[in-house]
C-alpha atoms as a PDB file:
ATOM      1  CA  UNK A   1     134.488 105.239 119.197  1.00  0.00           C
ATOM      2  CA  UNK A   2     132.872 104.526 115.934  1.00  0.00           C
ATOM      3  CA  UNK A   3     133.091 106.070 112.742  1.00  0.00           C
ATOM      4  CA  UNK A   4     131.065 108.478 111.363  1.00  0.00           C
ATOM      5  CA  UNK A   5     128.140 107.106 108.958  1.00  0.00           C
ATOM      6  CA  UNK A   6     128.005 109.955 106.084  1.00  0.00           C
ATOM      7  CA  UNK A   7     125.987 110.201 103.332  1.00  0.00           C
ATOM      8  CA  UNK A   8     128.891 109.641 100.645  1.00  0.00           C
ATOM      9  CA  UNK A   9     129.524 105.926 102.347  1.00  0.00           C
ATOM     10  CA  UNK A  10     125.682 105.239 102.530  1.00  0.00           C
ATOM     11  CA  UNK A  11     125.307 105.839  98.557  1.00  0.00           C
ATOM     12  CA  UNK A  12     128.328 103.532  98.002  1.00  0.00           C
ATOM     13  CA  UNK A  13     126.977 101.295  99.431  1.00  0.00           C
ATOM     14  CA  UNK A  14     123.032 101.943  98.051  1.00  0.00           C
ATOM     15  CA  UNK A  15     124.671 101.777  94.524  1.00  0.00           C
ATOM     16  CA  UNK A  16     126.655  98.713  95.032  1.00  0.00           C
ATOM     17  CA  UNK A  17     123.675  96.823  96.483  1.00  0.00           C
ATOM     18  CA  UNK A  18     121.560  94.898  93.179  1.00  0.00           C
ATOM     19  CA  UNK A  19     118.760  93.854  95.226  1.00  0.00           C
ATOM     20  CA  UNK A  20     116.607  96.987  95.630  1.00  0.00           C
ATOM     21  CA  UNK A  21     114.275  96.022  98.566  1.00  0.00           C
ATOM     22  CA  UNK A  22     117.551  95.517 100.605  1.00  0.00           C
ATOM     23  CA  UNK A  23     118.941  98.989  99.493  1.00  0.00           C
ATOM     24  CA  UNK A  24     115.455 100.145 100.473  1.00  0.00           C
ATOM     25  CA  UNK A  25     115.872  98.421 104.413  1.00  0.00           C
ATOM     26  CA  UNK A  26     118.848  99.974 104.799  1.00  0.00           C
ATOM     27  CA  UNK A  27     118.144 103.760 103.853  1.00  0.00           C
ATOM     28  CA  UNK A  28     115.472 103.253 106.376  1.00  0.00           C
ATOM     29  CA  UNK A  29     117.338 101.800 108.718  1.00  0.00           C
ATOM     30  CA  UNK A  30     120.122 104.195 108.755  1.00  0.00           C
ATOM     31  CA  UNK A  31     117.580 107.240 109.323  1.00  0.00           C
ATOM     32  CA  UNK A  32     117.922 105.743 112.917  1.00  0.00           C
ATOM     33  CA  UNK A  33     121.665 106.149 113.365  1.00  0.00           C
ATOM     34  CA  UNK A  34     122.148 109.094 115.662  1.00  0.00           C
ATOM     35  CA  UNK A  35     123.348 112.430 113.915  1.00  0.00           C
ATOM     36  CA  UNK A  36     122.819 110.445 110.439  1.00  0.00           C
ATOM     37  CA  UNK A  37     120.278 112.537 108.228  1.00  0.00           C
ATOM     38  CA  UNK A  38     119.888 111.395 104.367  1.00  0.00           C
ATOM     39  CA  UNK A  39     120.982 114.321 101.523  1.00  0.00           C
ATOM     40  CA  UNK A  40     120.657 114.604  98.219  1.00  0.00           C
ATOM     41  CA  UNK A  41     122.995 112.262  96.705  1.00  0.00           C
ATOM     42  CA  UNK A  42     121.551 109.359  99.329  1.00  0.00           C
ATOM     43  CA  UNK A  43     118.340 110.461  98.184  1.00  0.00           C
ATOM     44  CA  UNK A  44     118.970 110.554  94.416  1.00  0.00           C
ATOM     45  CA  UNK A  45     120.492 106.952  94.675  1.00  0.00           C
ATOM     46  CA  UNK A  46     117.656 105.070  96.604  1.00  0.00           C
ATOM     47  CA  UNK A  47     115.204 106.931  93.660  1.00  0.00           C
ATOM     48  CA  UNK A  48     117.127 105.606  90.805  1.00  0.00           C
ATOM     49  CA  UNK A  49     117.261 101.905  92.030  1.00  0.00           C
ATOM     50  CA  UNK A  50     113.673 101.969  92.911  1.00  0.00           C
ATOM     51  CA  UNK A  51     112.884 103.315  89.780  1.00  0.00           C
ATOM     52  CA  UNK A  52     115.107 101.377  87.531  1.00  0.00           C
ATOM     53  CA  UNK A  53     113.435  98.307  89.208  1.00  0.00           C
ATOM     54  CA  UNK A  54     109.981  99.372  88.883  1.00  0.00           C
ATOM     55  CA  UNK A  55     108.888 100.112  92.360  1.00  0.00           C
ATOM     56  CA  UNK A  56     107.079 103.184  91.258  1.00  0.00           C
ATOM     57  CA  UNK A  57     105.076 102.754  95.045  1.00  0.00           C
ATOM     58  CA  UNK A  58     108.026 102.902  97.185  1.00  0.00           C
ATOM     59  CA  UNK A  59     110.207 105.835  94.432  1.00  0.00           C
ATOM     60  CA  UNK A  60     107.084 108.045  95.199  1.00  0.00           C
ATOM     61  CA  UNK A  61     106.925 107.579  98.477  1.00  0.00           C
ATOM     62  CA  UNK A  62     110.734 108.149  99.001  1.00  0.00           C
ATOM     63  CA  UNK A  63     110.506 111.411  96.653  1.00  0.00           C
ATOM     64  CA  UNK A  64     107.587 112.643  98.900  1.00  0.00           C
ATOM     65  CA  UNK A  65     109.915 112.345 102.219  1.00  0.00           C
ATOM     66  CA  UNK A  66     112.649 114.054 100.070  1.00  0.00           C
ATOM     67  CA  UNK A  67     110.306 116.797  98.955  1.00  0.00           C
ATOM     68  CA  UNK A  68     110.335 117.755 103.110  1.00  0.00           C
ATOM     69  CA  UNK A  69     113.898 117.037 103.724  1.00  0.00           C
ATOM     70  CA  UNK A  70     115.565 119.215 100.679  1.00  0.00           C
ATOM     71  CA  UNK A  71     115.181 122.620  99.021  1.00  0.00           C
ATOM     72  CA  UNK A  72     112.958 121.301  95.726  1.00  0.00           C
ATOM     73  CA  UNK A  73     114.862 123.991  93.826  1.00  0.00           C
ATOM     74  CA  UNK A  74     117.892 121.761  93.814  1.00  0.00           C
ATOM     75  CA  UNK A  75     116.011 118.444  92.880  1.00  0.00           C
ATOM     76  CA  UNK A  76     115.854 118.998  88.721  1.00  0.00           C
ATOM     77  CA  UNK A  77     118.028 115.506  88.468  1.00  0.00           C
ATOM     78  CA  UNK A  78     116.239 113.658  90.592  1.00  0.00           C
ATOM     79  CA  UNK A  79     112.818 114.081  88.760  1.00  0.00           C
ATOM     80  CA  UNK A  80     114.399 113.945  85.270  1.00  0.00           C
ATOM     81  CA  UNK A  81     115.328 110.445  86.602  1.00  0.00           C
ATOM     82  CA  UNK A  82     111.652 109.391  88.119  1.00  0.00           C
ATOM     83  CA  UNK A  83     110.306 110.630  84.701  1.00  0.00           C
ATOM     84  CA  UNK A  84     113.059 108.595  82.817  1.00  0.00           C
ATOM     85  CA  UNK A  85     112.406 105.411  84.935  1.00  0.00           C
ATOM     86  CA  UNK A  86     108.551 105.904  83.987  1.00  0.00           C
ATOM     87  CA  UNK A  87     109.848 106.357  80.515  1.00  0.00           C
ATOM     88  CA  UNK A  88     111.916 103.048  80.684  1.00  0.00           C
ATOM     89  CA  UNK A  89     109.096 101.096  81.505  1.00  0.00           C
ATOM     90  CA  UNK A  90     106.012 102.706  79.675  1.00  0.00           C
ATOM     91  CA  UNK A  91     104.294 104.292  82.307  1.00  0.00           C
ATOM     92  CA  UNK A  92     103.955 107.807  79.738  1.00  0.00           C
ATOM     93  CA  UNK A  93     101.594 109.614  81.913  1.00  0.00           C
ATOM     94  CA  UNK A  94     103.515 109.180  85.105  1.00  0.00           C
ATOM     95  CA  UNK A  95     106.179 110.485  83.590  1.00  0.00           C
ATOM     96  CA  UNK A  96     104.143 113.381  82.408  1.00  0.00           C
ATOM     97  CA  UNK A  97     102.818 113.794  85.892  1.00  0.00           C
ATOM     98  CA  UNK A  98     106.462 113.848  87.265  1.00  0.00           C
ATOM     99  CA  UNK A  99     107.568 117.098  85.109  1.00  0.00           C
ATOM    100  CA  UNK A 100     103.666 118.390  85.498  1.00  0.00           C
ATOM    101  CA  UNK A 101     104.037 118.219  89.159  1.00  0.00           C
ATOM    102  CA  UNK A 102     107.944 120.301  88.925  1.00  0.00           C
ATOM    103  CA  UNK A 103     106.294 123.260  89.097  1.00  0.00           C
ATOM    104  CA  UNK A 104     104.350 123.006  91.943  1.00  0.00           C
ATOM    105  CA  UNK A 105     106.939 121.579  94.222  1.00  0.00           C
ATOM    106  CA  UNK A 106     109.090 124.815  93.246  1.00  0.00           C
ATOM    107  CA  UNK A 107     111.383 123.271  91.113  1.00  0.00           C
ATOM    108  CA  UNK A 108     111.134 125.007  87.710  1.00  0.00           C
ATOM    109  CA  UNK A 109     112.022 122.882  84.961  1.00  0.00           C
ATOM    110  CA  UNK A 110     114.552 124.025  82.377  1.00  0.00           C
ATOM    111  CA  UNK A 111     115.877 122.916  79.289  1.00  0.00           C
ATOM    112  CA  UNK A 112     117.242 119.070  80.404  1.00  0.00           C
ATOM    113  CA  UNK A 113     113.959 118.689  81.910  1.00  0.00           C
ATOM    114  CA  UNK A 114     111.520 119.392  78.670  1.00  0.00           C
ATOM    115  CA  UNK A 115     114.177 117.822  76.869  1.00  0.00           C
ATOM    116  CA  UNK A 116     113.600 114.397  79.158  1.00  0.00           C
ATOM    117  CA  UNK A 117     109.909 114.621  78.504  1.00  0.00           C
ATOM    118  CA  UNK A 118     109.674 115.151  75.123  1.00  0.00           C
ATOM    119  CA  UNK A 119     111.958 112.262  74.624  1.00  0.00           C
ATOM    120  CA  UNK A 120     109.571 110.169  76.086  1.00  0.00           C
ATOM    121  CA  UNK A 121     106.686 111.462  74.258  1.00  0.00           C
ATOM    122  CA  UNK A 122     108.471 111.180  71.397  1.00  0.00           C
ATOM    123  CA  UNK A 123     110.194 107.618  72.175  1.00  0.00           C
ATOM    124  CA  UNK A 124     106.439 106.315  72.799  1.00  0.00           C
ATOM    125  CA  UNK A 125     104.827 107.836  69.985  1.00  0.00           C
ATOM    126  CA  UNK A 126     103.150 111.013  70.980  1.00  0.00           C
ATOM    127  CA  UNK A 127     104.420 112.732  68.769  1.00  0.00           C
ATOM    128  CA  UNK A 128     101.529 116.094  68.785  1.00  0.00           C
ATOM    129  CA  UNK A 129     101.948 115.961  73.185  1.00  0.00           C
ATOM    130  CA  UNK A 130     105.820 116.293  72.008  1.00  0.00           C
ATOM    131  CA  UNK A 131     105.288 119.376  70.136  1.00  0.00           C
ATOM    132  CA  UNK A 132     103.059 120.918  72.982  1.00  0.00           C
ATOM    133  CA  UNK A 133     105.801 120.414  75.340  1.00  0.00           C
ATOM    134  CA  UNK A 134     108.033 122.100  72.733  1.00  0.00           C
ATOM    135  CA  UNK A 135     105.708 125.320  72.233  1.00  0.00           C
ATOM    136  CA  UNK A 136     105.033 125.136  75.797  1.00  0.00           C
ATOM    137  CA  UNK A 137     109.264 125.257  76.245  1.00  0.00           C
ATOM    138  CA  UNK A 138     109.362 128.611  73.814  1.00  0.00           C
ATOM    139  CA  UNK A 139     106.409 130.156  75.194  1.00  0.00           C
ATOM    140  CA  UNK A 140     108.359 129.842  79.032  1.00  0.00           C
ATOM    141  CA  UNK A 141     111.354 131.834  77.296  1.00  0.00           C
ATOM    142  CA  UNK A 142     113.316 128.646  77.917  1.00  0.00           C
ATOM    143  CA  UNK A 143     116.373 128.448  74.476  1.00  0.00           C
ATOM    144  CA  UNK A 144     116.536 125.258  73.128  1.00  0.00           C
ATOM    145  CA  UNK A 145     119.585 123.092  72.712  1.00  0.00           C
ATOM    146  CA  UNK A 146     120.873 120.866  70.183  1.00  0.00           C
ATOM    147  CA  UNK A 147     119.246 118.045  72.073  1.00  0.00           C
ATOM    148  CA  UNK A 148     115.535 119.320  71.529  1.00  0.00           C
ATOM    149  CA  UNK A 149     116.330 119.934  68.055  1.00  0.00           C
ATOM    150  CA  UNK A 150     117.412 116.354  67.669  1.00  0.00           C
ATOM    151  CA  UNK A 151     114.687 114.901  69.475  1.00  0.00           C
ATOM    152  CA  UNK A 152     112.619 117.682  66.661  1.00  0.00           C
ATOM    153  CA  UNK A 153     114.251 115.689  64.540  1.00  0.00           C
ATOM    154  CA  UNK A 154     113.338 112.352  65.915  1.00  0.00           C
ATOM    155  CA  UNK A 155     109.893 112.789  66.019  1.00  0.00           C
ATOM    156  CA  UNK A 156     109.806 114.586  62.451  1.00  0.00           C
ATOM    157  CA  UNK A 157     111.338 111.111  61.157  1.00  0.00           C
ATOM    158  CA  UNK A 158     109.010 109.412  62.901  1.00  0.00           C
ATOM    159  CA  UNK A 159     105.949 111.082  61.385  1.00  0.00           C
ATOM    160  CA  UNK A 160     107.618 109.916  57.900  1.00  0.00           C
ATOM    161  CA  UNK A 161     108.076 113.774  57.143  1.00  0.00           C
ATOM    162  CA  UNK A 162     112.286 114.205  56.161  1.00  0.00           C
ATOM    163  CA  UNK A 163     111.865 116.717  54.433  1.00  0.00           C
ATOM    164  CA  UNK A 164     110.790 119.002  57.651  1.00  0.00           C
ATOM    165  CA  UNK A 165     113.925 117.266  59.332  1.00  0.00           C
ATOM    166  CA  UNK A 166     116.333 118.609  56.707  1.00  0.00           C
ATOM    167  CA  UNK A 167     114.751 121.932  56.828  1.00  0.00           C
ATOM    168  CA  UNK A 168     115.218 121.868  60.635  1.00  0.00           C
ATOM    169  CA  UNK A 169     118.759 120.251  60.643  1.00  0.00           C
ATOM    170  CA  UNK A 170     119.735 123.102  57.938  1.00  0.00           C
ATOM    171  CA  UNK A 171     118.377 125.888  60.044  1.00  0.00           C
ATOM    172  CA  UNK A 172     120.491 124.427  62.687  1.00  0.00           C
ATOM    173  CA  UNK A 173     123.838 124.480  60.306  1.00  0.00           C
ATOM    174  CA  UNK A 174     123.436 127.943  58.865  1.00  0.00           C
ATOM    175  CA  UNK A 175     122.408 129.046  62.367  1.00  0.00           C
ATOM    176  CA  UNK A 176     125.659 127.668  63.369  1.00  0.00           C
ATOM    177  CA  UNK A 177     124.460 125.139  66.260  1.00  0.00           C
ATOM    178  CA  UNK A 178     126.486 122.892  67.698  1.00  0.00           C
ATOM    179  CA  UNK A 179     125.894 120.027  66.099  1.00  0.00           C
ATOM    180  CA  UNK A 180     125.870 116.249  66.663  1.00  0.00           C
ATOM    181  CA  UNK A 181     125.793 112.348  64.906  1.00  0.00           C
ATOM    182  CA  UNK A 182     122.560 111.498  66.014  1.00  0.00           C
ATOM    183  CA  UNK A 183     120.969 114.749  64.289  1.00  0.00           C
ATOM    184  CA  UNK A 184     122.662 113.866  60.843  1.00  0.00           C
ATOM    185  CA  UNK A 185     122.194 110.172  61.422  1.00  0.00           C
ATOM    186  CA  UNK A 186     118.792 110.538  62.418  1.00  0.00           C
ATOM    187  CA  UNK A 187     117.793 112.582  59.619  1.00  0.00           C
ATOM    188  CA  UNK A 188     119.487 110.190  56.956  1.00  0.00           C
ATOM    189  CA  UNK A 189     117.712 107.101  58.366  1.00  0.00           C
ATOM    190  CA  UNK A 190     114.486 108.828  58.195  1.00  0.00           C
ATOM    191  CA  UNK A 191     114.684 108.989  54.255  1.00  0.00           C
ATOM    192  CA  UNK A 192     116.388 105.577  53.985  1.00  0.00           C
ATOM    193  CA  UNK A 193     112.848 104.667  55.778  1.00  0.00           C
ATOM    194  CA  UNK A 194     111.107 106.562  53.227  1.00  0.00           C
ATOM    195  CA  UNK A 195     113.310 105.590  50.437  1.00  0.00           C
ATOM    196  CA  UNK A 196     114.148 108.051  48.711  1.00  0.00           C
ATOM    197  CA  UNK A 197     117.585 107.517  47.025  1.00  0.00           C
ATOM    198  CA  UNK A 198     118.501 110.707  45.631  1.00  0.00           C
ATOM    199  CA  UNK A 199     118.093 112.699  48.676  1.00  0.00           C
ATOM    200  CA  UNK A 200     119.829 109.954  50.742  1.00  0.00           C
ATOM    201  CA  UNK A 201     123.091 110.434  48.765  1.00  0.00           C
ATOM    202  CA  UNK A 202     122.690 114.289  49.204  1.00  0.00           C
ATOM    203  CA  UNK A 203     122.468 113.945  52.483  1.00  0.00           C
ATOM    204  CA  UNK A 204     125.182 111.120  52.706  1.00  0.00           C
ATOM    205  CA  UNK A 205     127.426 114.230  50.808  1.00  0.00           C
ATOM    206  CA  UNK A 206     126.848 116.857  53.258  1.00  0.00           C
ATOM    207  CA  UNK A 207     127.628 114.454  56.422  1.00  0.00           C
ATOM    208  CA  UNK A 208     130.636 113.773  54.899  1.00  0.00           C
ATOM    209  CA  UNK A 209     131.705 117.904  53.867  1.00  0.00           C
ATOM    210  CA  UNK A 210     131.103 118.286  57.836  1.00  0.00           C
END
């Protein structure tokens, strides 16, 4: 008798496999094993090694047979990581379609999936779509975390405006966030960038009282 294919062993393997057309041929082929029928984690894997080697044709085609074969409410992850591979590779708007596209599938986005777009947005230098997405975030009733703020941050820096940084970052301390090294790092590189000395040692001051 011979064992049982599950889905754990076929996403070992999908992972451990670097050529990506080959991982492809076989989570077809195993579709055809009797009693074998692919999950979420089989799915999830064959997505992210499509995406992370650009074969945008065959990750949307393998999300749209996943979109019949799962509940969408549980596939958040899985599109974070289609809009992040879009990200990776500077496809912007098909990353925007991606988390446009959540919705209407039934899978409502929450806070780690705005968070994955704005990055993007922000990352590639659309830096007004990033604050739509952010308004957009508030207006759904969806809190923040101290991810969006730092990616606030990011883009503030970005935009040569510090100043609106350290307002933001000090909102964050006296609302007593939980912080992290990118938002105080972040904010001191973005007045190193604009040079301003004084303000750079202030800053340098209240890293260090942390």
């Amino acid at each position: 008798m011979s064992a049982t294919l599950l889905p754990k062993h076929v996403a070992a393997v999908l992972k451990q496999q670097k050529d990506h057309l080959k991982a492809l041929e076989m989570f077809n082929k195993v579709k055809r094993e009797d009693g074998f029928k692919h999950n979420l984690l089989t799915y999830k894997c064959i997505i992210q090694k499509l995406g992370f080697h650009g074969n945008f044709v065959a990750m949307e085609n393998v999300l749209a047979e996943m979109r019949m074969d799962i509940d969408n409410s549980f596939l958040e992850g899985v599109y974070i990581g289609a809009m992040k591979s879009y990200g990776r590779k500077g496809k912007v708007q098909e990353a925007v379609d991606v988390f446009e596209r959540m919705d209407f599938y039934n899978c409502e986005p929450s806070v780690l999936s705005y968070n994955a777009i704005m990055n993007i947005l922000v990352e590639s230098g659309y830096f007004k779509e990033a604050h739509k997405v952010f308004l957009r975030m508030k207006n759904a009733g969806i809190v923040p975390d101290v991810y969006t703020f730092t990616i606030r941050i990011k883009s503030f820096c970005r935009t040569k405006r510090p100043h609106a940084a350290l307002r933001l970052l000090n909102n964050m301390v006296s609302r007593e966030c939980q912080l992290n090294a990118v938002s105080y790092c972040t904010v001191v590189a973005g007045f190193y960038e604009e040079d301003y000395p004084e303000l750079r040692h202030m800053n340098c001051l209240m890293i260090c009282s942390e």
